[in-house]
Protein backbone atom coordinates (compact mmCIF):
# COMPACT_ATOMS: atom_id res chain seq x y z
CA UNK A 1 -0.30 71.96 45.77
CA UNK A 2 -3.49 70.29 46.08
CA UNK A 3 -5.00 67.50 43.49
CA UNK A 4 -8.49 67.84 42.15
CA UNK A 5 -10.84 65.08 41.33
CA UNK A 6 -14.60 65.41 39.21
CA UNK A 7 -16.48 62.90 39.18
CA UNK A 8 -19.10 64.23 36.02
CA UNK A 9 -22.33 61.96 36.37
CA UNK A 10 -24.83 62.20 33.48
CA UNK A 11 -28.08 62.45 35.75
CA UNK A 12 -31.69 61.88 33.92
CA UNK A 13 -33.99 64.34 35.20
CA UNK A 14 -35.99 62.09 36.98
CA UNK A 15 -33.06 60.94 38.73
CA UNK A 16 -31.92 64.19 39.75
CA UNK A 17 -33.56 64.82 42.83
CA UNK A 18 -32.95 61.22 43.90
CA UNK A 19 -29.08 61.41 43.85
CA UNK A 20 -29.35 64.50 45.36
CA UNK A 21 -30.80 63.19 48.79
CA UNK A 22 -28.06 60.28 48.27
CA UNK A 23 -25.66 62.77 48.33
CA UNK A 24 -27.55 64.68 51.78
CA UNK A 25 -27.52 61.61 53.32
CA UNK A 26 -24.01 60.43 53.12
CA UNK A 27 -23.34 61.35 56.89
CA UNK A 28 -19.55 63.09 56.42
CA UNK A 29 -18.83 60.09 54.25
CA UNK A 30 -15.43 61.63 52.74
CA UNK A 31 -15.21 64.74 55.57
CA UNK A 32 -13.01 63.08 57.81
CA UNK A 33 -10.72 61.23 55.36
CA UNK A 34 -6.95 62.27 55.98
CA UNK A 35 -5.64 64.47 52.87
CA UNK A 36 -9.43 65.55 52.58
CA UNK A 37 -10.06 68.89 51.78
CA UNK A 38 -12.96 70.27 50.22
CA UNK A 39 -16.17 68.64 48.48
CA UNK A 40 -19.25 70.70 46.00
CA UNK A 41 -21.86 68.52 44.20
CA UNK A 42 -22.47 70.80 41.42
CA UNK A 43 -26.37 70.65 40.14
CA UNK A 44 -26.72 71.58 36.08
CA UNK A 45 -28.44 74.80 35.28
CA UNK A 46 -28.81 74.65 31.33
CA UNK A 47 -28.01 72.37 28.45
CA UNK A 48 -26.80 69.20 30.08
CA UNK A 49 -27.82 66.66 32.32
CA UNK A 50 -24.19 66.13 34.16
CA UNK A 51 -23.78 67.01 37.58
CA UNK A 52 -20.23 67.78 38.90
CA UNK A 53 -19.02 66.21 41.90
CA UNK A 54 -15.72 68.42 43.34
CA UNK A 55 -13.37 67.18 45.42
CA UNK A 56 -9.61 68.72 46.67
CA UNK A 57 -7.21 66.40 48.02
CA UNK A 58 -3.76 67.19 49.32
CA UNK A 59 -2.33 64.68 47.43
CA UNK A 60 -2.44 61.57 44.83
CA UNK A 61 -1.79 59.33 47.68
CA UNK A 62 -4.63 60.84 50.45
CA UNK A 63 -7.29 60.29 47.31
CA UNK A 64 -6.78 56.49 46.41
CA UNK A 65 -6.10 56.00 50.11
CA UNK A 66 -9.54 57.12 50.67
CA UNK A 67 -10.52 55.39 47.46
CA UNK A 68 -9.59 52.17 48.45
CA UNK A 69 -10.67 52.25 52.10
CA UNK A 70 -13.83 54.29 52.98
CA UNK A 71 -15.70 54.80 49.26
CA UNK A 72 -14.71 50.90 48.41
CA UNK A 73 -16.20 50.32 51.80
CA UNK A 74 -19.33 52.06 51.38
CA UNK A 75 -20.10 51.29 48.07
CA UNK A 76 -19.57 47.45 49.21
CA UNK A 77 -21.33 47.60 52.38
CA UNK A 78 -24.47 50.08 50.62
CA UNK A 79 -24.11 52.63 52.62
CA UNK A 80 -24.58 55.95 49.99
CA UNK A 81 -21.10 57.16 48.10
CA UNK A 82 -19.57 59.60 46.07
CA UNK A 83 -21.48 58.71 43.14
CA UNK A 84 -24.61 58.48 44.77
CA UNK A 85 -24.74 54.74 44.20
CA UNK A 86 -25.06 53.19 47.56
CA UNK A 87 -27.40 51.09 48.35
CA UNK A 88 -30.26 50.86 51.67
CA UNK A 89 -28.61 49.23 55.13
CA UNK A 90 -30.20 45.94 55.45
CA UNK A 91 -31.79 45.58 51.97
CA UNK A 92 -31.23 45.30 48.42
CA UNK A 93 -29.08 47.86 46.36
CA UNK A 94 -30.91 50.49 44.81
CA UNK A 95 -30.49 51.34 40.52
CA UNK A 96 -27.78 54.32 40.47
CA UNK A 97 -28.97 57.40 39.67
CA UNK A 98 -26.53 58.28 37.43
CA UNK A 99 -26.49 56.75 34.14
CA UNK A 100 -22.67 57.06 33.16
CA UNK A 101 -19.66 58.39 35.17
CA UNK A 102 -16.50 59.83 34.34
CA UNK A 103 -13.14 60.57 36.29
CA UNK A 104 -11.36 64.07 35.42
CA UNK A 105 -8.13 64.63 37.54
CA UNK A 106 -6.46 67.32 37.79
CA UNK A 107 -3.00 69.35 39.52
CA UNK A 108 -3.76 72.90 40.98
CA UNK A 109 -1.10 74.48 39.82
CA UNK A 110 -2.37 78.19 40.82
CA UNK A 111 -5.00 79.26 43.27
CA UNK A 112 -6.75 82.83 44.75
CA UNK A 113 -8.73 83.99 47.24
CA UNK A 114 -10.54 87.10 47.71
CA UNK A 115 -8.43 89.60 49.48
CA UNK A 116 -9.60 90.33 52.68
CA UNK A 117 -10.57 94.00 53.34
């Protein structure tokens, strides 16, 4: 079964709608990664300032794969990541929106979908 990885960024509000076009922008950034299989960038509704970043891999191996290739990339070269972090092509990184990040991993061990009619 599939792995999945949550990236939980604490967000100040006036940051929020700023790593939310950093997210728009990131032009299939993780889409087309082998082992790649599903991404949500969950917003908070109440009580918190952490947004949720989802992502379903098929494996251990496809994630730090893409971890160490295309995200190292991109957050090297400042072109926009997972994190919203990335900086402008051609010009000086901009400060992260996010003021703290933490990794939660995690083994699907059971799964459902609704039952078609």
């Amino acid at each position: 079964m599939s792995i999945v990885k949550i990236n939980v960024l604490s967000v100040p509000a006036e940051q929020r709608e700023t790593l939310e076009k950093r997210f728009s922008s990131r032009a299939g950034a993780v889409e087309s990664s082998d082992g790649f299989e599903w991404f949500e960038l969950l917003r908070p509704v109440e009580g918190t300032d952490q947004y949720l970043v989802y992502t379903r891999w098929r494996d251990e191996a496809a994630f730090q794969a893409w971890m160490e290739g295309p995200m190292k990339a991109a957050h090297q070269g400042g072109q926009g990541g997972p994190g919203g972090q990335g900086g402008e092509a051609g010009g000086e990184r901009p400060k992260p929106a996010a003021s703290a990040s933490t990794l939660w991993s995690f083994e699907v061990v059971q799964q459902a979908a609704p039952k078609s009619a």
